[in-house]
Protein backbone atom coordinates (compact mmCIF):
# COMPACT_ATOMS: atom_id res chain seq x y z
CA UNK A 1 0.00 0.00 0.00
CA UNK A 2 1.36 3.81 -0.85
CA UNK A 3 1.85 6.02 2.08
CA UNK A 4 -0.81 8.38 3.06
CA UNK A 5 -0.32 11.88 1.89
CA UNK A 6 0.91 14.43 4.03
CA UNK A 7 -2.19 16.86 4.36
CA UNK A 8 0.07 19.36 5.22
CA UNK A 9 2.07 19.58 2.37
CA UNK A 10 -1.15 19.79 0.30
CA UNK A 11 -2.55 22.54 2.33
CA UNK A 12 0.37 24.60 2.26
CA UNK A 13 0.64 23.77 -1.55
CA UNK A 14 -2.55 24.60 -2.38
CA UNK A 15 -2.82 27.59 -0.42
CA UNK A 16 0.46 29.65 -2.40
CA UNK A 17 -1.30 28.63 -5.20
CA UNK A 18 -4.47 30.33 -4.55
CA UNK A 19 -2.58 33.35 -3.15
CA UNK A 20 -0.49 33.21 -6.84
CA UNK A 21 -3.69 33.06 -8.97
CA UNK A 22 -4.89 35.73 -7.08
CA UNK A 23 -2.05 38.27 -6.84
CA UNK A 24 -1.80 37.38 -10.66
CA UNK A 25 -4.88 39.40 -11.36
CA UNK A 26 -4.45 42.53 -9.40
CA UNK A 27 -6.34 41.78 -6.38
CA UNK A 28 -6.49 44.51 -3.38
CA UNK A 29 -6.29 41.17 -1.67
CA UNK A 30 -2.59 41.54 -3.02
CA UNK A 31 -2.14 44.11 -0.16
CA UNK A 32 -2.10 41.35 2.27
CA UNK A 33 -1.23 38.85 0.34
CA UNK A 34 1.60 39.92 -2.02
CA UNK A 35 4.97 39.50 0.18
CA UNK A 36 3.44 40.46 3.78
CA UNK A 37 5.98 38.74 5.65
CA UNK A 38 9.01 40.39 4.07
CA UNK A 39 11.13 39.67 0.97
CA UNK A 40 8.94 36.29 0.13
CA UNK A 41 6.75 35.27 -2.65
CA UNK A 42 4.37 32.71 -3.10
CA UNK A 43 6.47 31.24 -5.87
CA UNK A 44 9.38 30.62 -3.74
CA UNK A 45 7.29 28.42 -1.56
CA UNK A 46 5.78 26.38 -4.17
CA UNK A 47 9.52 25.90 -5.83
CA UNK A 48 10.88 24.88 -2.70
CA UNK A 49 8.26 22.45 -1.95
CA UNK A 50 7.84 20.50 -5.05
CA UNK A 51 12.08 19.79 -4.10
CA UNK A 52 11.16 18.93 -0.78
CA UNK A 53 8.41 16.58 -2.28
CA UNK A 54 10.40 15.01 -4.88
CA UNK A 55 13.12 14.24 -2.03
CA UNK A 56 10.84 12.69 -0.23
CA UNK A 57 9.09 10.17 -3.19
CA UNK A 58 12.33 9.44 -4.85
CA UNK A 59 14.63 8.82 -2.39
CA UNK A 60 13.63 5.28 -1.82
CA UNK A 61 14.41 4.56 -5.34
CA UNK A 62 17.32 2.60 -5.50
CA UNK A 63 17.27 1.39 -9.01
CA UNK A 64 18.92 4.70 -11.29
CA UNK A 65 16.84 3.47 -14.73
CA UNK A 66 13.92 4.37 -12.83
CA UNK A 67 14.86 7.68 -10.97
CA UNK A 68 15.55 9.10 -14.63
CA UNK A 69 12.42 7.63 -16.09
CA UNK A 70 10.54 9.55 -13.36
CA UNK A 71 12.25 12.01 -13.81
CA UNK A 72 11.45 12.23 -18.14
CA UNK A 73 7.98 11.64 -17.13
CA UNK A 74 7.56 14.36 -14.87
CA UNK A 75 8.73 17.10 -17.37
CA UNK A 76 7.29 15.51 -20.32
CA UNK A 77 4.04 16.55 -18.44
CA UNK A 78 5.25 19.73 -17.05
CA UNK A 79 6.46 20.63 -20.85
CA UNK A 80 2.66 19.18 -21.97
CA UNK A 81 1.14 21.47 -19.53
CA UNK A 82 3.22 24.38 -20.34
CA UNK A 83 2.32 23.94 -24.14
CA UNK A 84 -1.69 23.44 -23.70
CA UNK A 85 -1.63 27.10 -21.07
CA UNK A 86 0.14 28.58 -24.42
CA UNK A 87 -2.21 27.51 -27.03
CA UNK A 88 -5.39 28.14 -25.40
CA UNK A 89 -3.99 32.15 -24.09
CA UNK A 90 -2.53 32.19 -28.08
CA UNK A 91 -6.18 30.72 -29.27
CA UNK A 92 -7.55 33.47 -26.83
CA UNK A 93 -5.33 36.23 -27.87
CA UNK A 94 -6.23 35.61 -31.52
CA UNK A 95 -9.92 35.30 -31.51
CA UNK A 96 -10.22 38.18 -28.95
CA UNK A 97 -7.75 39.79 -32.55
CA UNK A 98 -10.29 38.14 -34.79
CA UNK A 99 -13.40 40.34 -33.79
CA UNK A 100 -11.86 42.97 -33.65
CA UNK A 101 -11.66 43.99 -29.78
CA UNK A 102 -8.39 45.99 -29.98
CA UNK A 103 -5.68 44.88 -28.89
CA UNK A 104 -5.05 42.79 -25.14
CA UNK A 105 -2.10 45.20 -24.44
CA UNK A 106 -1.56 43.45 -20.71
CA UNK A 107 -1.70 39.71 -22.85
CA UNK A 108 1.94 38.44 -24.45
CA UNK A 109 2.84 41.16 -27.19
CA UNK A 110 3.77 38.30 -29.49
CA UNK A 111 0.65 37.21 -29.76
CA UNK A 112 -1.35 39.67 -30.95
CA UNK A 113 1.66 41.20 -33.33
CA UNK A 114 1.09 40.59 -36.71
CA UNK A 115 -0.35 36.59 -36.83
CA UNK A 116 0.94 35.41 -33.92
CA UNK A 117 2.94 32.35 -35.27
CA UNK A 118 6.38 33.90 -33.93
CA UNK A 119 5.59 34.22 -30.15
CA UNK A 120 3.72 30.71 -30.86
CA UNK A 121 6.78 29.19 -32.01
CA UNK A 122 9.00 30.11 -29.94
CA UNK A 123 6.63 29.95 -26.94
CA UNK A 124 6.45 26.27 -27.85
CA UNK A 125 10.30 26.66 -28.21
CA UNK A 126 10.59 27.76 -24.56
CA UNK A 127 12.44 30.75 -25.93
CA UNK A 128 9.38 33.27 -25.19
CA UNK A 129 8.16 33.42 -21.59
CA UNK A 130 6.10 36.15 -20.88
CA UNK A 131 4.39 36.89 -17.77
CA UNK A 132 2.70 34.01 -16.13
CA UNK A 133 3.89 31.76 -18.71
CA UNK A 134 7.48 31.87 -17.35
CA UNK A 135 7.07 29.57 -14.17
CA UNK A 136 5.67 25.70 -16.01
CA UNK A 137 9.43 26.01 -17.91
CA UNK A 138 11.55 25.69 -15.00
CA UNK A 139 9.73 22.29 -14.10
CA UNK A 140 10.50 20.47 -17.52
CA UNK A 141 14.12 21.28 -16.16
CA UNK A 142 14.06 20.42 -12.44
CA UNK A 143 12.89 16.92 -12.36
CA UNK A 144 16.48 16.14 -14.56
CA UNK A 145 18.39 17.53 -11.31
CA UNK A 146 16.71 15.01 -8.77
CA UNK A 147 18.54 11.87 -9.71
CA UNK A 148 21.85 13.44 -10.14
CA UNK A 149 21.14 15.23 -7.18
CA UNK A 150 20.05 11.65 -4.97
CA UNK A 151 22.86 9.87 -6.66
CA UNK A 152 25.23 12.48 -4.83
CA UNK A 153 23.44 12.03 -1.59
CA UNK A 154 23.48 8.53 -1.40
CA UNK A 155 27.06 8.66 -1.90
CA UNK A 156 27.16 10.70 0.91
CA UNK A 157 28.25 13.65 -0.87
CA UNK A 158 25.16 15.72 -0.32
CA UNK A 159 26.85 18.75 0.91
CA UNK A 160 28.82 18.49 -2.25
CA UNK A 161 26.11 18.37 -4.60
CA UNK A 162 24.69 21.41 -2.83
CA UNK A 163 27.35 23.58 -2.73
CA UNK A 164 27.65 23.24 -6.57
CA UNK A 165 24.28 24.04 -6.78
CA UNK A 166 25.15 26.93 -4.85
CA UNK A 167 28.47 28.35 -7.32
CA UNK A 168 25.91 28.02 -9.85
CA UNK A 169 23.58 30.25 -7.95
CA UNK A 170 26.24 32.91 -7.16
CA UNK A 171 27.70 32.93 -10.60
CA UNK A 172 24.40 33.67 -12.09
CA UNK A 173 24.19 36.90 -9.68
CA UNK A 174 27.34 37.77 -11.00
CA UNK A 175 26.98 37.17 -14.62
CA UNK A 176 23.10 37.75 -15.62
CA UNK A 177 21.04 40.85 -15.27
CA UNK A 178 18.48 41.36 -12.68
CA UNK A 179 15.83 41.32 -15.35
CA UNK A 180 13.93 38.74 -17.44
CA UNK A 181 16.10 39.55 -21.34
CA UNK A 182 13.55 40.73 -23.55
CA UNK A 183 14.84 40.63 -27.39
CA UNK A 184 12.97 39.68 -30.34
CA UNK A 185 11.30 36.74 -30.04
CA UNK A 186 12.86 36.26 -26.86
CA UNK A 187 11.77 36.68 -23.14
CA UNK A 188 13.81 35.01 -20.62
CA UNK A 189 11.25 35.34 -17.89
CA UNK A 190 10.75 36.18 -14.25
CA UNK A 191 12.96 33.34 -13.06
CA UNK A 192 16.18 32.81 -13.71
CA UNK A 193 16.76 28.94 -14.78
CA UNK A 194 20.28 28.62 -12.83
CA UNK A 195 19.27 30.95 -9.81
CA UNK A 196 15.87 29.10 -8.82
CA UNK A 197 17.50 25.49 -8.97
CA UNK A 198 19.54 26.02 -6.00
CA UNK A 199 16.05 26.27 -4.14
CA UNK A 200 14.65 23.60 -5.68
CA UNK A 201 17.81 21.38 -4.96
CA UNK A 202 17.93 22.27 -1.37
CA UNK A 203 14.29 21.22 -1.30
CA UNK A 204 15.55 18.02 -2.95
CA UNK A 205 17.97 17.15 0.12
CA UNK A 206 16.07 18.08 2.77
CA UNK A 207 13.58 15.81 1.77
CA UNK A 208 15.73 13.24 1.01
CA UNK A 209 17.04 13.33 4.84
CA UNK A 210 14.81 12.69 7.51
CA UNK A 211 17.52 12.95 10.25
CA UNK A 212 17.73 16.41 9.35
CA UNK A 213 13.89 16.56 9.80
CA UNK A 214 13.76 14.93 13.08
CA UNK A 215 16.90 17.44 14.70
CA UNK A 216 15.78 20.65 13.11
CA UNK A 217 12.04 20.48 13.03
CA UNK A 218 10.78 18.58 15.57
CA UNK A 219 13.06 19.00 18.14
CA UNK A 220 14.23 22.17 17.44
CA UNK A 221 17.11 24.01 19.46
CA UNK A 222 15.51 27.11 21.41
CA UNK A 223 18.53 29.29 20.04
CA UNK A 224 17.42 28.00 16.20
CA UNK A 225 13.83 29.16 16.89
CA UNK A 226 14.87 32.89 18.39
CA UNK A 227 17.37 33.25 15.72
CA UNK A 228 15.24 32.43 12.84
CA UNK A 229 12.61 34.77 14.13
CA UNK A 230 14.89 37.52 14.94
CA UNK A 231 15.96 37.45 11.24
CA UNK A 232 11.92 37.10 9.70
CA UNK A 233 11.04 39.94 12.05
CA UNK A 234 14.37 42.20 11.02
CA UNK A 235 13.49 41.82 7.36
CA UNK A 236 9.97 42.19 7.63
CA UNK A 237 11.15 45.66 9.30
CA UNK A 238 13.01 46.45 6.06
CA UNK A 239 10.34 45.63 4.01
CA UNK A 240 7.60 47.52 5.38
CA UNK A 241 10.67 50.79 6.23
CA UNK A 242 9.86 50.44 9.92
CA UNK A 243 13.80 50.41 10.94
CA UNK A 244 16.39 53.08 9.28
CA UNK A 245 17.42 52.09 6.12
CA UNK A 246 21.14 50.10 6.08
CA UNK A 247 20.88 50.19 2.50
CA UNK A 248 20.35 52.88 -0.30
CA UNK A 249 17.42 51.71 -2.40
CA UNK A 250 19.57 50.35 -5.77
CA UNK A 251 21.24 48.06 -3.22
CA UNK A 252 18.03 46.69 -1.36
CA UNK A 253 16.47 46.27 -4.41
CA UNK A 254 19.86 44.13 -6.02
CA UNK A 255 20.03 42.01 -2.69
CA UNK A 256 15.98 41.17 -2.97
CA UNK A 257 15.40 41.41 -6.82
CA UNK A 258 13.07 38.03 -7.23
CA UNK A 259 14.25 36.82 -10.81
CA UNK A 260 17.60 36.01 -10.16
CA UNK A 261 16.26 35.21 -6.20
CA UNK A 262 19.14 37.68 -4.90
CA UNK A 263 20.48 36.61 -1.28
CA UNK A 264 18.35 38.77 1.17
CA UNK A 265 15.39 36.94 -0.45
CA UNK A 266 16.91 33.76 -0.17
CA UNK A 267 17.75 34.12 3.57
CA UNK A 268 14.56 35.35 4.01
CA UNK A 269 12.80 32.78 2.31
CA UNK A 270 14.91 30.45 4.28
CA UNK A 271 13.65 31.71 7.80
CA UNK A 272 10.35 32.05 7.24
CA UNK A 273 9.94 28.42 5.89
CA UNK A 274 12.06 26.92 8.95
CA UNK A 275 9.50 28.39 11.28
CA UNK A 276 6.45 27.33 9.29
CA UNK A 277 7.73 23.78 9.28
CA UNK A 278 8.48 23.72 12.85
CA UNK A 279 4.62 25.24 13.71
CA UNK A 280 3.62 22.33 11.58
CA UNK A 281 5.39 19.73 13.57
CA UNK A 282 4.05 21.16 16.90
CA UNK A 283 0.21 21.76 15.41
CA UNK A 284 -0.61 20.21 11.94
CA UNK A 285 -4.14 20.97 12.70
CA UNK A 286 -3.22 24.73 11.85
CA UNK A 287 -1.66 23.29 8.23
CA UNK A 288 -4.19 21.07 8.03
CA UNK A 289 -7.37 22.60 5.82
CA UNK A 290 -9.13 20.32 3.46
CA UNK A 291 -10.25 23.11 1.02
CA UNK A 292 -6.98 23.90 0.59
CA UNK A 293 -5.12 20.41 0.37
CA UNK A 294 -7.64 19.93 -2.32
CA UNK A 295 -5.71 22.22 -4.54
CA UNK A 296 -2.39 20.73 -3.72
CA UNK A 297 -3.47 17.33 -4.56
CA UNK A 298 -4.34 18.78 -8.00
CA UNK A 299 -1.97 21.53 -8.66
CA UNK A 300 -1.23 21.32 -12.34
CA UNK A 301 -4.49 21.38 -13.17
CA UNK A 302 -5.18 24.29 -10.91
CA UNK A 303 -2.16 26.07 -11.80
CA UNK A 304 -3.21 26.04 -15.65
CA UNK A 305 -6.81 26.89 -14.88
CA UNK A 306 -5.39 30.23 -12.64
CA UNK A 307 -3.13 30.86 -15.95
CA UNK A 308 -6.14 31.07 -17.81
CA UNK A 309 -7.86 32.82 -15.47
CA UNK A 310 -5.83 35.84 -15.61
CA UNK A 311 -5.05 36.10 -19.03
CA UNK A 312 -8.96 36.28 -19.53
CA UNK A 313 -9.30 38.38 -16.59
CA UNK A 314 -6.52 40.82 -17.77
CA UNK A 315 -8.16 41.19 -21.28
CA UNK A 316 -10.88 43.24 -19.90
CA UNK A 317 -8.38 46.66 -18.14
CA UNK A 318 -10.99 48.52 -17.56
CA UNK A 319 -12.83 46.31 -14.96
CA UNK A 320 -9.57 46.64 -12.64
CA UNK A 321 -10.75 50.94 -12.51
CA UNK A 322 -13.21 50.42 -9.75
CA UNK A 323 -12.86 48.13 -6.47
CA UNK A 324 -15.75 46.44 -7.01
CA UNK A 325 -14.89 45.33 -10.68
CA UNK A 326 -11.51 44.27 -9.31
CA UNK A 327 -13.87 42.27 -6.96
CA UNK A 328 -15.19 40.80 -9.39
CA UNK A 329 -11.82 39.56 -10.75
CA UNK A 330 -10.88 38.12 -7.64
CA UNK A 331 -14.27 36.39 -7.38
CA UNK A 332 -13.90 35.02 -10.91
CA UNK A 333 -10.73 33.63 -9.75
CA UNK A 334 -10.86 32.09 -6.68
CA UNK A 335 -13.94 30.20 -7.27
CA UNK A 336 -12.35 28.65 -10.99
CA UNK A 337 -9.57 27.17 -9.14
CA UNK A 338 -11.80 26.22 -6.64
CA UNK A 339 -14.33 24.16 -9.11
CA UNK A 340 -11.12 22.97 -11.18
CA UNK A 341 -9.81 21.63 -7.82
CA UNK A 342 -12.96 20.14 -6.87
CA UNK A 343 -13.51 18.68 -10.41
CA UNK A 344 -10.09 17.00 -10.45
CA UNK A 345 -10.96 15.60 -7.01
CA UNK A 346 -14.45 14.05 -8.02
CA UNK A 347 -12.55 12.47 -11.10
CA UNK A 348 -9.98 11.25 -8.71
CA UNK A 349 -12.59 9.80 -6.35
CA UNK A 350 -14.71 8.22 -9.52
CA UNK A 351 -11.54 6.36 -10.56
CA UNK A 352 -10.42 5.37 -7.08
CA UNK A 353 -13.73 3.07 -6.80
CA UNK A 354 -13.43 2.32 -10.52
CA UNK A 355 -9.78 0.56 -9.55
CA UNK A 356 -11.28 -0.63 -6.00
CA UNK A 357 -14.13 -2.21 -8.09
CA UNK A 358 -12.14 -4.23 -10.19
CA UNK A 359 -9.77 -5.26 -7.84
CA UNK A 360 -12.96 -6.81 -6.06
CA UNK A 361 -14.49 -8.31 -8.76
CA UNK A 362 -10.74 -9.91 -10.06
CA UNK A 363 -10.30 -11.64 -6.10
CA UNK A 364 -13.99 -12.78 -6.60
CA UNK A 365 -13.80 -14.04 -9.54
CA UNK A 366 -9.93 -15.75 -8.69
CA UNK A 367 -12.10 -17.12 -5.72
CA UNK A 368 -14.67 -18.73 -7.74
């Protein structure tokens, strides 16, 4: 029998991406939702976990052949995903073009210049990522890092492995410009490729090592817990300019820029997910919410239906001029996720007693 899923991973999942779907589409929830606890994003969270996640499935795997096949699998389908969120915003795009709406001006540029075909083909190239369309490519890449990545750890080189992943990280702060490159048919995105994989591989270890679990979460050193929420609390201070700046703004903004995930975000980030997983050790009720773990059970689905979700609700500007259009938005958004979620979990169910009904009638017919 598989293991039982973690509800808390799924609530905590599905929860940054409802807060992503609706900071995408220009919520005033965004207020509250859009980095209140300092220099950290929803996206950091989710990138993190799916490492922690993978550590956790795949470290059992001894056999290689299989790790990589997992691993092809899993961004085959993120790639698959990626490329159906294109076509339907490009399909959008162009038959919003086709009767003659004017143009989406906050939709990809490429797709309503001229016919479209360039930013489709090099969309579909993974050459063009414009907004909201930049964050499915990284996950055709990061599944390829988790069997290198266990194959290092079970040697017992883990540390190794992750300072690598770590030059990598610092050379591309040195190297690559704090912005996604925009030229031609070109659009590097919000996330930086060789920045964010040093978040996803630290997720990878950390799942892969449950001693680690056991000493630092749940039984944590008091000193850990005052230091880690001395730091949250100090940058939540810079955030929100309640202490005297240490920094001119061009340097704050270098050390907490989120495409190439500069280092104050990254330490932040670091913090504030220690303490989370340590509240969840002592109460999982409090990351326990069925609703929500809904969403994380199902969160390619929900993530593509939140794509398209914004796109649509971005086509229309003019609704975002009063609060109660941008209401509206909001509204419209929160409850498609919620009926994909709750769609893919029916299905789920449906097939669940499909398998368990077979299974039955195969032992009573084996019986017979």
């Amino acid at each position: 029998m598989p293991a039982p899923r973690d509800l808390r991973f799924d609530t905590v999942r599905g929860a940054l991406l409802l807060i992503m779907a609706i900071n995408h589409v220009g919520s005033d929830l965004s207020r509250v939702l859009d980095q209140p606890l300092g220099f950290v994003s929803a996206a950091e969270g989710f990138v993190f976990l799916s490492g922690v996640l993978s550590g956790r499935l795949d470290h059992v795997v001894a056999d290689p052949g299989e790790l990589r096949r997992r691993a092809g699998r899993r961004s085959v389908r993120a790639y698959a995903c990626h490329a159906v969120c294109l076509l339907g915003v490009w399909l959008w795009v162009r038959g919003w073009m086709a009767m003659d709406l004017g143009r989406p001006w906050a939709l990809p540029y490429l797709f309503h210049e001229g016919q479209g075909w360039t930013g489709l083909g090099s969309g579909l190239a993974l050459l063009y990522q414009p907004g909201l369309l930049d964050i499915l490519p990284m996950y055709v890449g990061f599944p390829w890092l988790v069997p290198l990545v266990l194959k290092w750890h079970a040697r017992g080189r883990g540390l190794t492995i992750w300072l690598i992943s770590g030059a990598v990280w610092a050379l591309d702060q040195w190297i690559s410009p704090a912005h996604p490159i925009v030229w031609g048919p070109v659009n590097t995105g919000a996330f930086h490729f060789l920045s964010w994989q040093w978040l996803f591989v630290t997720g990878v270890l950390l799942g892969a090592e449950p001693r680690w679990e056991r000493r630092a979460i749940h039984e944590p050193r008091r000193w850990m817990l005052l230091a880690a929420g001395a730091g949250v609390l100090f940058l939540w201070a810079v955030r929100w300019s309640e202490v005297p700046d240490y920094w001119d703004l061009e340097t704050l903004e270098r050390l907490t820029q989120k495409t190439p995930l500069a280092l104050l975000r990254l330490l932040n980030f670091g913090l504030l997910a220690y303490l989370l997983a340590v509240c969840g050790s002592w109460r999982p009720g409090w990351l326990s919410v069925r609703p929500l773990a809904m969403l994380g059970r199902h969160s390619l689905a929900v993530f593509m239906a939140s794509i398209w979700c914004a796109q649509i609700a971005l086509s229309f500007p003019d609704v975002a001029d009063s609060a109660a259009g941008r209401w509206v938005r909001t509204g419209f958004t929160a409850a498609s996720v919620m009926l994909i979620g709750l769609t893919c979990e029916l299905h789920a169910r449906y097939r669940r007693r499909q398998t368990v009904g077979a299974r039955r009638r195969t032992g009573n017919g084996m019986a017979t």
